[in-house]
N, C-alpha and C. Protein backbone atom coordinates (compact mmCIF):
# COMPACT_ATOMS: atom_id res chain seq x y z
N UNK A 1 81.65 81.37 36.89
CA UNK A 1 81.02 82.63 37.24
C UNK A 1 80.46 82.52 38.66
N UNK A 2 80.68 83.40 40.13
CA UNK A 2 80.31 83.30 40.44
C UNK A 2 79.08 84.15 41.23
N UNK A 3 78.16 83.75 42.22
CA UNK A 3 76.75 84.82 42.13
C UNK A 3 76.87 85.57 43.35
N UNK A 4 76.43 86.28 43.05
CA UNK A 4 76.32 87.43 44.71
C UNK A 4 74.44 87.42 44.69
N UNK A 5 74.41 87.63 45.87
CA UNK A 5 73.05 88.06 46.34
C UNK A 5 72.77 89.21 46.72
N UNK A 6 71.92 89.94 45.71
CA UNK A 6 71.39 91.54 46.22
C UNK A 6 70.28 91.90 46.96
N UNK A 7 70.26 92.48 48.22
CA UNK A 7 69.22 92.52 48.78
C UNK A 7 68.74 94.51 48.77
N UNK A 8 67.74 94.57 48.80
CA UNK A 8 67.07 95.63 48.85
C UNK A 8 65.71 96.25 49.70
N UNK A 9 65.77 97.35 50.07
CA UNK A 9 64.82 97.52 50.91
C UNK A 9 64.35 98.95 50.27
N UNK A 10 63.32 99.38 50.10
CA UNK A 10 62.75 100.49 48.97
C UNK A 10 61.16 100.50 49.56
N UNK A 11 60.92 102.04 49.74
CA UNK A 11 59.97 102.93 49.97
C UNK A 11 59.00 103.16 48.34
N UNK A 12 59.74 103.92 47.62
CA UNK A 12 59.47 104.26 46.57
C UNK A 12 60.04 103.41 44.82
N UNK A 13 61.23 102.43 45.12
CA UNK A 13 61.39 101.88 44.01
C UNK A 13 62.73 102.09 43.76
N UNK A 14 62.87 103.52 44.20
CA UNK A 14 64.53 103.96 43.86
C UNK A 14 65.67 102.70 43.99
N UNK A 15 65.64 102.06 45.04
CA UNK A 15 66.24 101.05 46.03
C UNK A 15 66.36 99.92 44.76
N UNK A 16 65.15 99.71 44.71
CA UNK A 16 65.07 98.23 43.26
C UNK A 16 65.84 98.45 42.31
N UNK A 17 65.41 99.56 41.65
CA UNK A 17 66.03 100.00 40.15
C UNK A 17 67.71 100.37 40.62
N UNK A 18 67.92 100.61 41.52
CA UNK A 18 69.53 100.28 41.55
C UNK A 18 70.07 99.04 41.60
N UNK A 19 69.25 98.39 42.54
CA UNK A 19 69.87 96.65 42.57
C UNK A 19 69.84 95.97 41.24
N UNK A 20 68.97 96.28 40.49
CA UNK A 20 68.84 95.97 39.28
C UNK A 20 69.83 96.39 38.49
N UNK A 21 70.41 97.41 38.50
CA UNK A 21 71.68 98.15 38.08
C UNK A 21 72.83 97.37 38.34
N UNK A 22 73.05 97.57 39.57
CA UNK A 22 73.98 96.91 39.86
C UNK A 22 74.27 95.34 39.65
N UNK A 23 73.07 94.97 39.61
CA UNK A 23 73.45 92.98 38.69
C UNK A 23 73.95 93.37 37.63
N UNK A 24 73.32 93.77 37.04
CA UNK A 24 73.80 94.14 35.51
C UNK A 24 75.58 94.88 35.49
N UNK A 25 76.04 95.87 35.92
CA UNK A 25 77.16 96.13 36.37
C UNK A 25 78.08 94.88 36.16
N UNK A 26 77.83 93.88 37.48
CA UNK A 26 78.36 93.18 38.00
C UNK A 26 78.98 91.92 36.75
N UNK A 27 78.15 92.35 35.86
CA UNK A 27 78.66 91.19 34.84
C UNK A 27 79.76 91.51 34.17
N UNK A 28 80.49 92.68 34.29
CA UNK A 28 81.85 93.33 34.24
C UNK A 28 82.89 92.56 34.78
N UNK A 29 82.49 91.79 35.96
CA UNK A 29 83.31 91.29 37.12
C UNK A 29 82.80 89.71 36.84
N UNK A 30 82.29 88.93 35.80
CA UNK A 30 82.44 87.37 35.82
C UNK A 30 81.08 87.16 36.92
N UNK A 31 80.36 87.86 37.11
CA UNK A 31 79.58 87.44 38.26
C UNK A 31 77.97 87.96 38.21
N UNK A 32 77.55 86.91 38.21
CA UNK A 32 76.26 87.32 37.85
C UNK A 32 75.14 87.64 39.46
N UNK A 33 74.14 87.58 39.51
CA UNK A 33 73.43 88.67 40.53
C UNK A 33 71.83 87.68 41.21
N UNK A 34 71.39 87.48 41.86
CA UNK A 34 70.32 87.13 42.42
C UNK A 34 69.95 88.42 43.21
N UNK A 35 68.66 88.73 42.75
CA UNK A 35 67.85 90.46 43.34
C UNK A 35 67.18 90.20 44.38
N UNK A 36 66.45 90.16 45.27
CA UNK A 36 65.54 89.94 46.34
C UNK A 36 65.18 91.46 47.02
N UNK A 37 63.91 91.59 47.28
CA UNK A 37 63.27 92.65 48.13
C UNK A 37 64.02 91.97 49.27
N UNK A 38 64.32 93.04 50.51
CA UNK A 38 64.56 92.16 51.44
C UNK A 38 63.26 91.63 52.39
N UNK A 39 61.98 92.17 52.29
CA UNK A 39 60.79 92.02 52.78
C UNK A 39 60.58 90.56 53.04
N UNK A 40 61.35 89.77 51.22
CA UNK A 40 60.85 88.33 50.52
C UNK A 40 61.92 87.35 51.28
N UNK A 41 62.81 87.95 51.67
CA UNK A 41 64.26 87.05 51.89
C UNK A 41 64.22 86.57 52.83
N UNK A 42 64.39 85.10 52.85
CA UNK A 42 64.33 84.51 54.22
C UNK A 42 65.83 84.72 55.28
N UNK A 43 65.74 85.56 56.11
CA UNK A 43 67.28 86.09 56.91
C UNK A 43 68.10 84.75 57.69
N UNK A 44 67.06 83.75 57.51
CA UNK A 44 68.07 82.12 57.90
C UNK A 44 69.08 81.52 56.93
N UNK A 45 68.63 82.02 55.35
CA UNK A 45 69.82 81.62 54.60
C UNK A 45 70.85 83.11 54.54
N UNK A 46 70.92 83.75 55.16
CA UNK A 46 72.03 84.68 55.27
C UNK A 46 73.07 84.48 55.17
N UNK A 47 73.60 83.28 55.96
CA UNK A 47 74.78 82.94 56.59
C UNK A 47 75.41 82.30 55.70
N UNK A 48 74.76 81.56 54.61
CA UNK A 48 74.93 80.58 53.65
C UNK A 48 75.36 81.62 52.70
N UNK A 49 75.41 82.96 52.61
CA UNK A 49 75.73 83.20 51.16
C UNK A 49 77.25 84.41 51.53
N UNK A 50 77.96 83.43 50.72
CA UNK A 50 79.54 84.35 51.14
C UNK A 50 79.38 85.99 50.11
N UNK A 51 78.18 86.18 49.91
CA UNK A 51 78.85 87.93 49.40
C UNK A 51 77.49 88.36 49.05
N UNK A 52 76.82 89.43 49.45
CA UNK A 52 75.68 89.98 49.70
C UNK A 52 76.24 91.75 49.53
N UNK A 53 75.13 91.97 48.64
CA UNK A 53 75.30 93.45 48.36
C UNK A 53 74.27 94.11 49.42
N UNK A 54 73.83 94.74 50.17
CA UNK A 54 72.54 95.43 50.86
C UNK A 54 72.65 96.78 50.33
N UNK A 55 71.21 97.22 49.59
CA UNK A 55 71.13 98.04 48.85
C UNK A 55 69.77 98.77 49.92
N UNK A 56 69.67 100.02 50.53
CA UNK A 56 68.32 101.01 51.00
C UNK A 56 68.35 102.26 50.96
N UNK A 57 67.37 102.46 50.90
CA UNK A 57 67.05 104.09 51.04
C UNK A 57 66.83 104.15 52.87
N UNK A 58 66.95 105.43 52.95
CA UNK A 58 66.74 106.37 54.29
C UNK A 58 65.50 107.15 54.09
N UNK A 59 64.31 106.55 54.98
CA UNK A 59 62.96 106.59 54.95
C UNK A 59 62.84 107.66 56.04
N UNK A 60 61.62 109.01 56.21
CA UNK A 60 61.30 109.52 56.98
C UNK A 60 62.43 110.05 57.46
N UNK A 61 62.63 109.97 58.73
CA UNK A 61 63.28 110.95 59.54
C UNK A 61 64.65 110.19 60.25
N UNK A 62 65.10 108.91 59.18
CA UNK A 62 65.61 108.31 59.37
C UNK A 62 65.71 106.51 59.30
N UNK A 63 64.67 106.36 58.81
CA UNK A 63 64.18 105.19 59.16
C UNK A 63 64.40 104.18 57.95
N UNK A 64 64.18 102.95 58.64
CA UNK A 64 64.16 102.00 57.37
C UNK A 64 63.21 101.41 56.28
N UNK A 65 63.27 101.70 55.31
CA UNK A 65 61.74 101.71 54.34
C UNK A 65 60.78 100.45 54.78
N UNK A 66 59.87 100.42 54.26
CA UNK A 66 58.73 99.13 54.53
C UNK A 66 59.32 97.75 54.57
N UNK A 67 60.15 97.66 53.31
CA UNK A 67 60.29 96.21 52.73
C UNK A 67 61.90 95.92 53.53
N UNK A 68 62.24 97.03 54.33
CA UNK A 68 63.57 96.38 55.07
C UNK A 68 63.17 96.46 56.32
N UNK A 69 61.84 96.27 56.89
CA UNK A 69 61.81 96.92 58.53
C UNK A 69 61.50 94.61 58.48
N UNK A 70 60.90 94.14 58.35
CA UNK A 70 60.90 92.94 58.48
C UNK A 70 62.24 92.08 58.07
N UNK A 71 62.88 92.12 57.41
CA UNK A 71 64.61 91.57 57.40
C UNK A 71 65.26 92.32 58.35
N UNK A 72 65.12 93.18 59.12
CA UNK A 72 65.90 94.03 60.20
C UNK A 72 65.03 93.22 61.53
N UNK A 73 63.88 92.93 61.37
CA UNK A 73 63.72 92.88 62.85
C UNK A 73 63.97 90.64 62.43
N UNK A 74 64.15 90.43 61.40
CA UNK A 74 64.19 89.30 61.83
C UNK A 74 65.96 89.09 62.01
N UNK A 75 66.50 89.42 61.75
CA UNK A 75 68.09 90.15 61.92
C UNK A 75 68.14 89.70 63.72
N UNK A 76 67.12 90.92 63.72
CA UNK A 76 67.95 90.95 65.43
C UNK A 76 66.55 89.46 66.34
N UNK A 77 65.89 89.03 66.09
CA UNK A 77 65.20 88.06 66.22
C UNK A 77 66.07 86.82 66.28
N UNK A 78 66.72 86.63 64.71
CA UNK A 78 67.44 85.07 64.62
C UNK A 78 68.94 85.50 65.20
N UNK A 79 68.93 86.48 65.07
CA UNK A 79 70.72 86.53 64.90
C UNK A 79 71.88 85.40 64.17
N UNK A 80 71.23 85.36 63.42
CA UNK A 80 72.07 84.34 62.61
C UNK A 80 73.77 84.69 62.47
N UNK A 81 74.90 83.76 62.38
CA UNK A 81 75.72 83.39 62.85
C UNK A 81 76.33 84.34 61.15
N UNK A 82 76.84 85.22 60.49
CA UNK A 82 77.51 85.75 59.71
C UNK A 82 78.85 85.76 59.57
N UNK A 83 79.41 84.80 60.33
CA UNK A 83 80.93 85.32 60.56
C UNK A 83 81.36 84.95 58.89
N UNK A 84 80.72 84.07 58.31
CA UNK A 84 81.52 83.89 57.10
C UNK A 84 81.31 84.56 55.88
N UNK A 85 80.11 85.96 56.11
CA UNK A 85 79.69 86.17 54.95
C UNK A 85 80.23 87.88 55.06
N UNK A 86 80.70 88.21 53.77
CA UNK A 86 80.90 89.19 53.14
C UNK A 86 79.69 90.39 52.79
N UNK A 87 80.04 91.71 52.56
CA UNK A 87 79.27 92.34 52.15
C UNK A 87 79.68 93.52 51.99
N UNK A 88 78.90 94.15 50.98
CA UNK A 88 79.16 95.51 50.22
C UNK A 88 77.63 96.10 50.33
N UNK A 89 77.94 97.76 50.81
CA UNK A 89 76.44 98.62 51.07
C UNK A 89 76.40 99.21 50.49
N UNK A 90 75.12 100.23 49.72
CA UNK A 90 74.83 101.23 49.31
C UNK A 90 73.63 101.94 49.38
N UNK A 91 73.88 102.56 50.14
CA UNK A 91 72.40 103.89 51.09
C UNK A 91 71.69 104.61 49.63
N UNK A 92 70.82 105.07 49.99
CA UNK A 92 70.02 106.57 49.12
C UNK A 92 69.41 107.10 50.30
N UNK A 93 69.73 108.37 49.84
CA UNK A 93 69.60 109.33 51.06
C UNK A 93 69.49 110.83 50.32
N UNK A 94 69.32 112.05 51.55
CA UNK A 94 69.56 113.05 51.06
C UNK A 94 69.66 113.60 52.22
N UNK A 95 70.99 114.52 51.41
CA UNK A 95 71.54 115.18 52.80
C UNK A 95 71.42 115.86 53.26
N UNK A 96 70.04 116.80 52.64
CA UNK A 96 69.15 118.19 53.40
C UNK A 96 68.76 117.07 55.19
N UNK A 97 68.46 116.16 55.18
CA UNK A 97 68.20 115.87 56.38
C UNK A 97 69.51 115.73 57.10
N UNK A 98 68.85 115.50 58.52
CA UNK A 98 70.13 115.29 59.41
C UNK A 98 70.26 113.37 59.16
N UNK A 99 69.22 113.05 58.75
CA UNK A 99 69.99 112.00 59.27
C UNK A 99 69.88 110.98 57.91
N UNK A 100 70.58 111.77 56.92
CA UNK A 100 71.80 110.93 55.50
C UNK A 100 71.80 109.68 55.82
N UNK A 101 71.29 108.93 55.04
CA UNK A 101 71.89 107.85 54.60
C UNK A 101 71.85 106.43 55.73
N UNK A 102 70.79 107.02 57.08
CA UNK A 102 70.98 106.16 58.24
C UNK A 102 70.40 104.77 57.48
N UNK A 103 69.55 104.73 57.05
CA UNK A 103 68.85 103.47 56.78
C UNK A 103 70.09 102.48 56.47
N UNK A 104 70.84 102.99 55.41
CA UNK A 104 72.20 101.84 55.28
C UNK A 104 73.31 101.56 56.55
N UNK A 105 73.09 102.59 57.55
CA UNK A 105 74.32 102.96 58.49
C UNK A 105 73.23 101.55 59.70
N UNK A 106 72.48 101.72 59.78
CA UNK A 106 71.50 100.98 60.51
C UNK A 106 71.51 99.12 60.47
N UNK A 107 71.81 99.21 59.04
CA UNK A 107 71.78 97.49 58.08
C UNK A 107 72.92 97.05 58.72
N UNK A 108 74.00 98.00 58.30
CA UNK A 108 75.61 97.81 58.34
C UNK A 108 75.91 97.48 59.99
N UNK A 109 75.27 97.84 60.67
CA UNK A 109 75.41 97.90 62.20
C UNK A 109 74.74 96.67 62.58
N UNK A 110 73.74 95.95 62.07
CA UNK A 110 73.16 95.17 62.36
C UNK A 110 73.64 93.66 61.89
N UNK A 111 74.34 93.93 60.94
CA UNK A 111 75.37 92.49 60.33
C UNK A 111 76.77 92.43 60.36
N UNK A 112 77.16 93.65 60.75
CA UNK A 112 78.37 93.39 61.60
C UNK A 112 78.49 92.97 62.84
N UNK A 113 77.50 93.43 63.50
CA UNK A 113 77.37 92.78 64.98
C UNK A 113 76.92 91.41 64.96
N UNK A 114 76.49 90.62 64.06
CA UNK A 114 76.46 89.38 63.79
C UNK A 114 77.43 89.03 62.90
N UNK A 115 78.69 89.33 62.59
CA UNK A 115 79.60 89.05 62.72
C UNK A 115 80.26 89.04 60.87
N UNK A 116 79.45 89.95 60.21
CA UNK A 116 79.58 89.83 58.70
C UNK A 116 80.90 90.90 58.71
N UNK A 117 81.68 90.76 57.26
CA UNK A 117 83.13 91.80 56.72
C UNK A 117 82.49 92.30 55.69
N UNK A 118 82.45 94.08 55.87
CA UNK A 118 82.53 94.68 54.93
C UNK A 118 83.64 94.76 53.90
N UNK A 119 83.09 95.08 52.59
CA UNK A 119 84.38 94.96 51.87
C UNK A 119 83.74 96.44 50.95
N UNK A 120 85.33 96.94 50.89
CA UNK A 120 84.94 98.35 50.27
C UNK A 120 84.00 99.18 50.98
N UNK A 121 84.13 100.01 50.60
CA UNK A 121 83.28 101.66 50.92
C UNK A 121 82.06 101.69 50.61
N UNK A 122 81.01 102.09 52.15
CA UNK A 122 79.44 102.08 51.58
C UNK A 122 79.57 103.29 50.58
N UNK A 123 78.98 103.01 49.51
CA UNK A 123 78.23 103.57 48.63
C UNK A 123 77.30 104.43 49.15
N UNK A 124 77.05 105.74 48.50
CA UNK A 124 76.04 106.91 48.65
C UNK A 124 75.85 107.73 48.11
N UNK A 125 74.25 107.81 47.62
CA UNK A 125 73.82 108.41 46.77
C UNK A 125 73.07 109.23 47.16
N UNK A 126 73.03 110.54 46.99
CA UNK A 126 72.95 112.37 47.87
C UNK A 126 71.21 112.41 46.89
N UNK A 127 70.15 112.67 46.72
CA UNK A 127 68.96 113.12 45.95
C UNK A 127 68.89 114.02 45.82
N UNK A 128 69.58 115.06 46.64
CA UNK A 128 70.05 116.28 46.61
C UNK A 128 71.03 116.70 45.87
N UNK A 129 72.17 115.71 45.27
CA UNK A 129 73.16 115.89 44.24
C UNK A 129 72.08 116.55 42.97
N UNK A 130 71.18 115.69 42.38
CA UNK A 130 70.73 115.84 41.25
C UNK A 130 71.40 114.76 40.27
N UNK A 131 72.25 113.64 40.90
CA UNK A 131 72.70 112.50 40.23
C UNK A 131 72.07 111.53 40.07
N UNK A 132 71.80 111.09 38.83
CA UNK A 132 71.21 109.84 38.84
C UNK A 132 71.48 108.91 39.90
N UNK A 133 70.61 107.88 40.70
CA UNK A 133 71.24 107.22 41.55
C UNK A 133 71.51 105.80 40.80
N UNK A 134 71.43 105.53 39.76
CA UNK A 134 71.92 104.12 38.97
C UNK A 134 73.22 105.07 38.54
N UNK A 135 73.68 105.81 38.06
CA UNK A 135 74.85 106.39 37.66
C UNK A 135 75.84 106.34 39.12
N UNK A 136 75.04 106.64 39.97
CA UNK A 136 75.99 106.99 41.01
C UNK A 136 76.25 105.32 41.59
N UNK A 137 75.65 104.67 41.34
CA UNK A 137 75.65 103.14 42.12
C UNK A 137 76.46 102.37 41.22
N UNK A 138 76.64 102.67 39.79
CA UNK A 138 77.00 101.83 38.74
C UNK A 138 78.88 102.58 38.68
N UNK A 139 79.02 103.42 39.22
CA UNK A 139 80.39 104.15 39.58
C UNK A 139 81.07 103.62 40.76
N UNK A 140 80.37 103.56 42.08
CA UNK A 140 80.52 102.24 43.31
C UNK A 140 80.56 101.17 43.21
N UNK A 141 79.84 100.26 42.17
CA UNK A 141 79.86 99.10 41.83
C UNK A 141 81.53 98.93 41.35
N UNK A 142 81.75 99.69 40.30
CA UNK A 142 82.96 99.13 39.23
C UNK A 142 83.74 99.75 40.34
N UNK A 143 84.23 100.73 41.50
CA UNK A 143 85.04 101.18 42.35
C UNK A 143 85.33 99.81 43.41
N UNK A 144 84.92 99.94 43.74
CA UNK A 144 84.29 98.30 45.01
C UNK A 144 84.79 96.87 44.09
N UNK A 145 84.47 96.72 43.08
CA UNK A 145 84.95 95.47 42.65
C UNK A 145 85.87 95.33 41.99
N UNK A 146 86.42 96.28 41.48
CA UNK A 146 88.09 96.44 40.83
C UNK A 146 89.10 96.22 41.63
N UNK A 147 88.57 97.11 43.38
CA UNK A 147 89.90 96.97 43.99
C UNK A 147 89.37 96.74 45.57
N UNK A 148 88.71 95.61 45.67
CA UNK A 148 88.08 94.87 46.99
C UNK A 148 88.54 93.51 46.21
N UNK A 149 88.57 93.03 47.22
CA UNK A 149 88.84 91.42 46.80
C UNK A 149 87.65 90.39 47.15
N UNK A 150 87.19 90.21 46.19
CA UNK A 150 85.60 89.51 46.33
C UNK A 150 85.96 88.45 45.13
C-alpha cells in the first residue's frame, strides 16, 4: 500500500473536512493518506514525498487562508528542489467572486516553479453550486486516480 501526503490550508474548516474525505476515498486506490494542516508541515520534507495532494480554499478577495499563508511563504523562502515530486490540487472557491478558486491557482504556481508534475485536473468546488464540497472532492478523487498514473 502505498501513502500520499495531504496537505491543507483552511479558513473555516471546509479545506480539512475534505482532506479528510479524500484519505478515506483514497483507500479505493490501495493507498492510504497522511493529513497535515499545511500551517504544521515542515516545507523541507516536500521534496521527499513523491505524491502530495494540496487541498485550499480561496480566502477574501483572493487570498490564501491563514494556515496556508506560512507553507507559501516558506515555499518561496526555501525553494526546495521538487523536481521529483508529484501532485494533485483541489481549490474551494466561489464563483460569485472574480477571483474563483485563486488560492489553489496560487499553490499550483508556486510548486511548479519549483519544479513539481501535476497529475490530473485541479479539482473545484463552486459554494455557489450548492454541492456538497466532500461530494464534489470525493468525485475528483476517484476521476484523478482511475485515470492519472500515480
Amino acid at each position: 500500500m502505498r501513502t500520499v501526503t495531504i496537505l491543507f490550508g483552511t479558513e473555516t474548516g471546509n479545506a480539512e473536512m475534505v482532506a479528510d474525505e479524500i484519505a478515506t476515498a483514497l483507500a479505493d486506490f490501495d493507498t492510504s493518506a497522511e493529513v497535515h494542516s499545511m500551517g504544521d508541515y515542515p516545507v523541507d520534507e516536500l521534496g521527499g514525498q513523491p505524491l502530495v495532494i494540496l487541498i485550499t480554499s480561496t480566502y477574501g478577495e483572493g487570498d490564501l487562508p491563514d494556515t496556508a499563508i506560512p507553507f507559501f511563504d516558506a515555499l518561496k523562502a526555501l525553494q526546495p528542489d521538487l523536481s521529483s515530486t508529484r501532485f494533485a490540487a483541489f481549490g474551494l472557491g466561489d464563483s460569485s467572486y472574480d477571483t474563483y478558486n485563486n488560492g489553489i491557482a496560487t499553490l499550483i504556481a508556486a510548486v511548479t516553479g519549483l519544479g513539481a508534475t501535476q497529475i490530473g485536473e485541479t479539482g473545484r468546488h463552486d459554494a455557489d453550486s450548492g454541492l456538497d464540497p466532500c461530494d464534489t472532492a470525493t468525485t475528483w478523487v476517484r476521476e484523478t486516480f482511475a485515470h492519472a498514473e500515480v
